[in-house]
C-alpha atoms as a PDB file:
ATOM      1  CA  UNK A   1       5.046   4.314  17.110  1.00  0.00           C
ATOM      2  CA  UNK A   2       6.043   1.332  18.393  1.00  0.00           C
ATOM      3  CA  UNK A   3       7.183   0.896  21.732  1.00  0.00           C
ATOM      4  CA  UNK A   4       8.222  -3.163  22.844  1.00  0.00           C
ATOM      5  CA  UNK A   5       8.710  -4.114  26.767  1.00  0.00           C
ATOM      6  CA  UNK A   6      11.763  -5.878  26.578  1.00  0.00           C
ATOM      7  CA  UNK A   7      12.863  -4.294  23.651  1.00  0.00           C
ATOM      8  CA  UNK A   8      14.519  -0.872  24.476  1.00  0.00           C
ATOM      9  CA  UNK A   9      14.310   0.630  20.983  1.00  0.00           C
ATOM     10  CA  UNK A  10      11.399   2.631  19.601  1.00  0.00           C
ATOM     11  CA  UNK A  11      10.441   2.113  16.317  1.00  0.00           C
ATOM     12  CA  UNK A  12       8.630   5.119  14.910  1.00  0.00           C
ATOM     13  CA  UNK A  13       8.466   7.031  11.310  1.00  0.00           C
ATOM     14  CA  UNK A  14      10.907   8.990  10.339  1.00  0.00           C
ATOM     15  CA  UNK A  15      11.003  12.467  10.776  1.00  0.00           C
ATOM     16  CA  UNK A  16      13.258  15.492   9.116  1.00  0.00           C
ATOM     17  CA  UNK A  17      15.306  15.491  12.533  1.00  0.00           C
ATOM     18  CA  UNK A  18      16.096  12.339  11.875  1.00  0.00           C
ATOM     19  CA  UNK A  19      17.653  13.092   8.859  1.00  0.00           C
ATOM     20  CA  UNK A  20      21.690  13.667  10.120  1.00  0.00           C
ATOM     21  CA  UNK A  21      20.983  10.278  11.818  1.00  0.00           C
ATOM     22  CA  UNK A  22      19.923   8.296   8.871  1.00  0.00           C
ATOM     23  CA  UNK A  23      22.611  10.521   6.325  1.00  0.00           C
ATOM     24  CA  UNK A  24      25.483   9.081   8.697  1.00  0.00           C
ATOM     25  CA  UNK A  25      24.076   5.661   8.949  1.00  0.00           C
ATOM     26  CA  UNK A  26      23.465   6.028   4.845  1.00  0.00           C
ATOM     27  CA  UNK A  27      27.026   6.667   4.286  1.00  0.00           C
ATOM     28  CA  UNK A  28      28.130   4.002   6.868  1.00  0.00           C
ATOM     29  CA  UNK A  29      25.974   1.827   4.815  1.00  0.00           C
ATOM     30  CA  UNK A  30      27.571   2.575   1.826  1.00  0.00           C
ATOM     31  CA  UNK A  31      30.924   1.924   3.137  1.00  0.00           C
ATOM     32  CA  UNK A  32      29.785  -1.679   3.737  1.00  0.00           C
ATOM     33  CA  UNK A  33      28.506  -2.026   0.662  1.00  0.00           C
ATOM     34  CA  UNK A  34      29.708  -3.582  -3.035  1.00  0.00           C
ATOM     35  CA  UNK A  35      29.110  -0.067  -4.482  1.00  0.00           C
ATOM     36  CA  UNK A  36      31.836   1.226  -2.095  1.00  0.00           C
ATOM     37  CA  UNK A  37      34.156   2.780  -4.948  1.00  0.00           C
ATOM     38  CA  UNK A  38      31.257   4.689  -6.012  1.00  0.00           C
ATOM     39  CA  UNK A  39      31.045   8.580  -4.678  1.00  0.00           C
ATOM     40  CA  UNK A  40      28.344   9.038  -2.166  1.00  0.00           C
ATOM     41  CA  UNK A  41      26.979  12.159  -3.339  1.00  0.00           C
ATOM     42  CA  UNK A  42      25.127  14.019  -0.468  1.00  0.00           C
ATOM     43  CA  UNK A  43      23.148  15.961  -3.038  1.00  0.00           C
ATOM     44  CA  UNK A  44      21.470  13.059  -5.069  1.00  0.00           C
ATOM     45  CA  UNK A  45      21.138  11.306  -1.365  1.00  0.00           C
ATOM     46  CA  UNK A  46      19.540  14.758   0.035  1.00  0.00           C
ATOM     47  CA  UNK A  47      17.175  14.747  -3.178  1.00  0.00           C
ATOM     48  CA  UNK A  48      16.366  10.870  -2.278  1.00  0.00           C
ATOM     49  CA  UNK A  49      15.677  11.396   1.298  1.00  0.00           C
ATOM     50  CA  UNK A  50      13.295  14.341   0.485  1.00  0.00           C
ATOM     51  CA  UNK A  51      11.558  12.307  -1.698  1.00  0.00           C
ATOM     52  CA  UNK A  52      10.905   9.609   1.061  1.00  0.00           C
ATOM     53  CA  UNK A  53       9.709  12.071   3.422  1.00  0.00           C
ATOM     54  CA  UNK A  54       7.193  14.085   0.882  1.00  0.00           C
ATOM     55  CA  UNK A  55       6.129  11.175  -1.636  1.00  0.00           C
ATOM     56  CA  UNK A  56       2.866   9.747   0.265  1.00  0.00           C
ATOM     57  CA  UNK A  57       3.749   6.422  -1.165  1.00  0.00           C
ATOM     58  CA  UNK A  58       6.882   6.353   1.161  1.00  0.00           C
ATOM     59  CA  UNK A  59       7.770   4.973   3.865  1.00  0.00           C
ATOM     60  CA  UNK A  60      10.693   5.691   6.535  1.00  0.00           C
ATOM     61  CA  UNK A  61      11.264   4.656   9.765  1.00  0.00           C
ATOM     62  CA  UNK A  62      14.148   4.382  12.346  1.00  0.00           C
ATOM     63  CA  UNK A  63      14.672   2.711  15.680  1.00  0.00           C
ATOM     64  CA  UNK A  64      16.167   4.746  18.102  1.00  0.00           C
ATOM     65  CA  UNK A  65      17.967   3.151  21.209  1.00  0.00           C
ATOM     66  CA  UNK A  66      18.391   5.719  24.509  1.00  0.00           C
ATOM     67  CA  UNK A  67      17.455   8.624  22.156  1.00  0.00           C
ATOM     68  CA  UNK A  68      20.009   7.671  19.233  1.00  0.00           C
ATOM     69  CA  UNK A  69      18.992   6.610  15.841  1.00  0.00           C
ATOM     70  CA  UNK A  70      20.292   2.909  15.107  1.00  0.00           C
ATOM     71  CA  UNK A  71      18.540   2.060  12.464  1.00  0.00           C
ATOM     72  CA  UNK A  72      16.515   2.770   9.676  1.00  0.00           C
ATOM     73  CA  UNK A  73      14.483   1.086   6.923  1.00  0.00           C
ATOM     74  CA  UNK A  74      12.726   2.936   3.479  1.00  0.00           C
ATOM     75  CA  UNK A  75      10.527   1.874   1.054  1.00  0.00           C
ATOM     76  CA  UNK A  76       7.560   2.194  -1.307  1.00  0.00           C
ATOM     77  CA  UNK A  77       4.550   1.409  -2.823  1.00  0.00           C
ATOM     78  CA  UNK A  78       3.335   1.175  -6.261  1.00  0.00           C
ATOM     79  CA  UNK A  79       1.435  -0.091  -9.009  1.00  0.00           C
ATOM     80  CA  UNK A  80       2.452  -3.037 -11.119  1.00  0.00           C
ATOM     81  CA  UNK A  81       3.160  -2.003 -14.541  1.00  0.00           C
ATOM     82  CA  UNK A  82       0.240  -4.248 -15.730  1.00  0.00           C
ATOM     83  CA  UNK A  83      -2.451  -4.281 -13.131  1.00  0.00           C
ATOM     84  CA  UNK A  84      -4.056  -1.789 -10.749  1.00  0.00           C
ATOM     85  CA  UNK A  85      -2.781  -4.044  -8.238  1.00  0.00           C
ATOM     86  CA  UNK A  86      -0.527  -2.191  -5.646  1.00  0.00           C
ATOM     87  CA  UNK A  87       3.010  -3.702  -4.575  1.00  0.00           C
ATOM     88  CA  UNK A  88       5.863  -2.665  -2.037  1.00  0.00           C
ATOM     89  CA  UNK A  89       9.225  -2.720  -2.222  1.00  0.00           C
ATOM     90  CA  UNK A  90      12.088  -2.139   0.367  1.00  0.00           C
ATOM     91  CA  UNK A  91      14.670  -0.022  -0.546  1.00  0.00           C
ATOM     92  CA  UNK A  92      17.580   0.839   2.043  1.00  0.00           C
ATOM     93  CA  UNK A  93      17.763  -1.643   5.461  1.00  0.00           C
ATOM     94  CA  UNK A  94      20.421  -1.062   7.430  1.00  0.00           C
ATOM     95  CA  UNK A  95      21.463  -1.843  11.716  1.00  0.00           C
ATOM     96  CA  UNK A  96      24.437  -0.246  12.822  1.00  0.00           C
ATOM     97  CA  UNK A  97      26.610  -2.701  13.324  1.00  0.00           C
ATOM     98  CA  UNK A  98      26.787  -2.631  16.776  1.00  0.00           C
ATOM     99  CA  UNK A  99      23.370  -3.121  16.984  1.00  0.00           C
ATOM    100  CA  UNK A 100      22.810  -6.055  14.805  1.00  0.00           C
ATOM    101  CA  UNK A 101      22.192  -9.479  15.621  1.00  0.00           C
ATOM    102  CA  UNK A 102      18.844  -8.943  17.748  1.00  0.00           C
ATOM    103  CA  UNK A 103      15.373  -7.928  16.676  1.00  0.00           C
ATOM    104  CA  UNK A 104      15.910  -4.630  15.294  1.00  0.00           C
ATOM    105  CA  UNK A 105      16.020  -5.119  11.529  1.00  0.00           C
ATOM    106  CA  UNK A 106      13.061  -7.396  11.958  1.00  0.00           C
ATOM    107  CA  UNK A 107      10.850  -5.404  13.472  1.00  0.00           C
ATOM    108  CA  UNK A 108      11.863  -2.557  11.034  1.00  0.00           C
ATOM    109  CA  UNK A 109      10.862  -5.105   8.524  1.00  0.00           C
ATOM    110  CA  UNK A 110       7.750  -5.873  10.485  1.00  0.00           C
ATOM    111  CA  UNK A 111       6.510  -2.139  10.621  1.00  0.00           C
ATOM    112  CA  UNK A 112       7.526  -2.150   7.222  1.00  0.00           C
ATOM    113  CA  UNK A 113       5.115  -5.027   5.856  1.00  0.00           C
ATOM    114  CA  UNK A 114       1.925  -3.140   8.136  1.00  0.00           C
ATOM    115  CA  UNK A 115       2.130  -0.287   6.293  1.00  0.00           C
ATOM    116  CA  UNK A 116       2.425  -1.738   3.252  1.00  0.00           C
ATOM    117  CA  UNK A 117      -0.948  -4.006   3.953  1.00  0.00           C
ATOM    118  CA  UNK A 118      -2.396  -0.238   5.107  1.00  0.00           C
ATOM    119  CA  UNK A 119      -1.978   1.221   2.165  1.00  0.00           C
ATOM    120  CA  UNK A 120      -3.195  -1.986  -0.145  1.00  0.00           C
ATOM    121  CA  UNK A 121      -0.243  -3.272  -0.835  1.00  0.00           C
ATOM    122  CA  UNK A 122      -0.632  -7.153  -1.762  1.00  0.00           C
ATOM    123  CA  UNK A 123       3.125  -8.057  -2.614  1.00  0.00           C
ATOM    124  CA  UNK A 124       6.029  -7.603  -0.734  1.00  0.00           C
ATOM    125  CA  UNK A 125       9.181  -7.260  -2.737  1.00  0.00           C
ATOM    126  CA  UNK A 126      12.030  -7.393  -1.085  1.00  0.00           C
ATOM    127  CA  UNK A 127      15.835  -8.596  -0.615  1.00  0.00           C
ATOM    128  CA  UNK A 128      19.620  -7.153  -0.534  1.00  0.00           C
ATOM    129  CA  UNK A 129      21.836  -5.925  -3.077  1.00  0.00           C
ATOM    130  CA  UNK A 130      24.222  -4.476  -0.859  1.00  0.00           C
ATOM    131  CA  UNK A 131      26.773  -7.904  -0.561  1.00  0.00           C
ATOM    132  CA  UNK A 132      26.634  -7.316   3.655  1.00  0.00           C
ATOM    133  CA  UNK A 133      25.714 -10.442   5.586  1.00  0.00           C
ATOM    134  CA  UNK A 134      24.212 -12.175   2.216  1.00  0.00           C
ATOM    135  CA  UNK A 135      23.634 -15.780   3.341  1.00  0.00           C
ATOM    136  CA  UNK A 136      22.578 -14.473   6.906  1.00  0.00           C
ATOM    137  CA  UNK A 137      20.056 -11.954   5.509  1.00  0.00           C
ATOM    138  CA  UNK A 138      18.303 -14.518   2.913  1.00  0.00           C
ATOM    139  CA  UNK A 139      18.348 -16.752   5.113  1.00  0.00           C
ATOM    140  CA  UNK A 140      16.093 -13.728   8.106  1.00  0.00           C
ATOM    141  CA  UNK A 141      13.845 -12.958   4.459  1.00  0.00           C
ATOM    142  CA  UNK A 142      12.969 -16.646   3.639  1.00  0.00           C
ATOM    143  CA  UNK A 143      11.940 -17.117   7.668  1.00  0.00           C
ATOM    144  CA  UNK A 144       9.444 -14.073   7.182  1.00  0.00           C
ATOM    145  CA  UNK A 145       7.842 -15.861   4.158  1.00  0.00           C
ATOM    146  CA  UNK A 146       9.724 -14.421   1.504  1.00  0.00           C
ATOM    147  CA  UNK A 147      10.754 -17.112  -1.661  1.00  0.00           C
ATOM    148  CA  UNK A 148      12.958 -16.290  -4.170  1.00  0.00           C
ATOM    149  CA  UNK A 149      11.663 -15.430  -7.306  1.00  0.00           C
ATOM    150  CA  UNK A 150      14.100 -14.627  -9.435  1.00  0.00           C
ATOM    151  CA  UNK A 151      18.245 -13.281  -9.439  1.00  0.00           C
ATOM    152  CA  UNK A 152      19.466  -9.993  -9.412  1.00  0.00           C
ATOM    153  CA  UNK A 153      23.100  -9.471 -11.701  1.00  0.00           C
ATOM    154  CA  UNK A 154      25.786  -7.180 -11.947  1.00  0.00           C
ATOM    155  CA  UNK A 155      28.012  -6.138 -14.544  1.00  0.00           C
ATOM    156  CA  UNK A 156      30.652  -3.367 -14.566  1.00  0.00           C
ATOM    157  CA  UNK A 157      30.965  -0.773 -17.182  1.00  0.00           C
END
């Protein structure tokens, strides 16, 4: 648990009450997203969310502001296809939007990269796919000593 002077939020792992908070925020997310005319199906998310909270390799957290959740970040670890060599990789990072423009994402990120390094990893993988913010939020990874390493497509079926 984190807990910042000037910073009013508490960062902390996720726990199962959380887990209204971050389905909301999830489907606000989703809203935002490129993948909005897709069905958010609360079953498949439920199943996902589980995961994240059993799977040792997984990481959740939130930062909650005056007792309410405002943000949330998830995430893994795992080893590369060819090496023993452990790597982690961010998976959902979302601010409510009300929220954003301040620290909160980056110290999610922050908390994030720790427990990655705790639990050996030695890569960070990491970027957006959603289409929010895009030149804002490459712009906060490359500060944090992210490079780009490669391009991610889409294609509709």
């Amino acid at each position: 648990m984190i807990h910042l002077r000037r910073d009013p939020c508490l960062y902390r792992l996720a726990d199962r009450s959380d887990a209204s908070a971050i389905f909301k925020m999830c489907r606000d997310f989703h809203q935002e997203t490129q993948f909005n005319n897709i069905v958010f199906d609360d079953v498949v998310f439920a199943g996902h969310l589980s995961w994240l909270y059993d799977d040792e390799s997984c990481f959740l957290a939130v930062a909650e502001r005056g007792g309410e959740v405002v943000g949330f970040m998830s995430g893994w670890v795992y080893q590369l296809y060819f090496s023993k060599t452990l790597s982690a990789q961010n998976n959902l990072w979302y601010v409510s939007p009300e929220h954003r423009g301040g620290m909160i994402g980056v110290r999610l990120l922050k908390m994030f990269e720790s427990w990655a390094f705790d639990k050996g990893a030695k890569i960070l993988v990491g970027g957006t796919s959603s289409g929010i913010s895009m030149p804002r939020s490459n712009e906060l990874i490359k500060k944090f000593g992210y490079e780009p390493v490669g391009s991610q497509y889409r294609k509709v079926l």
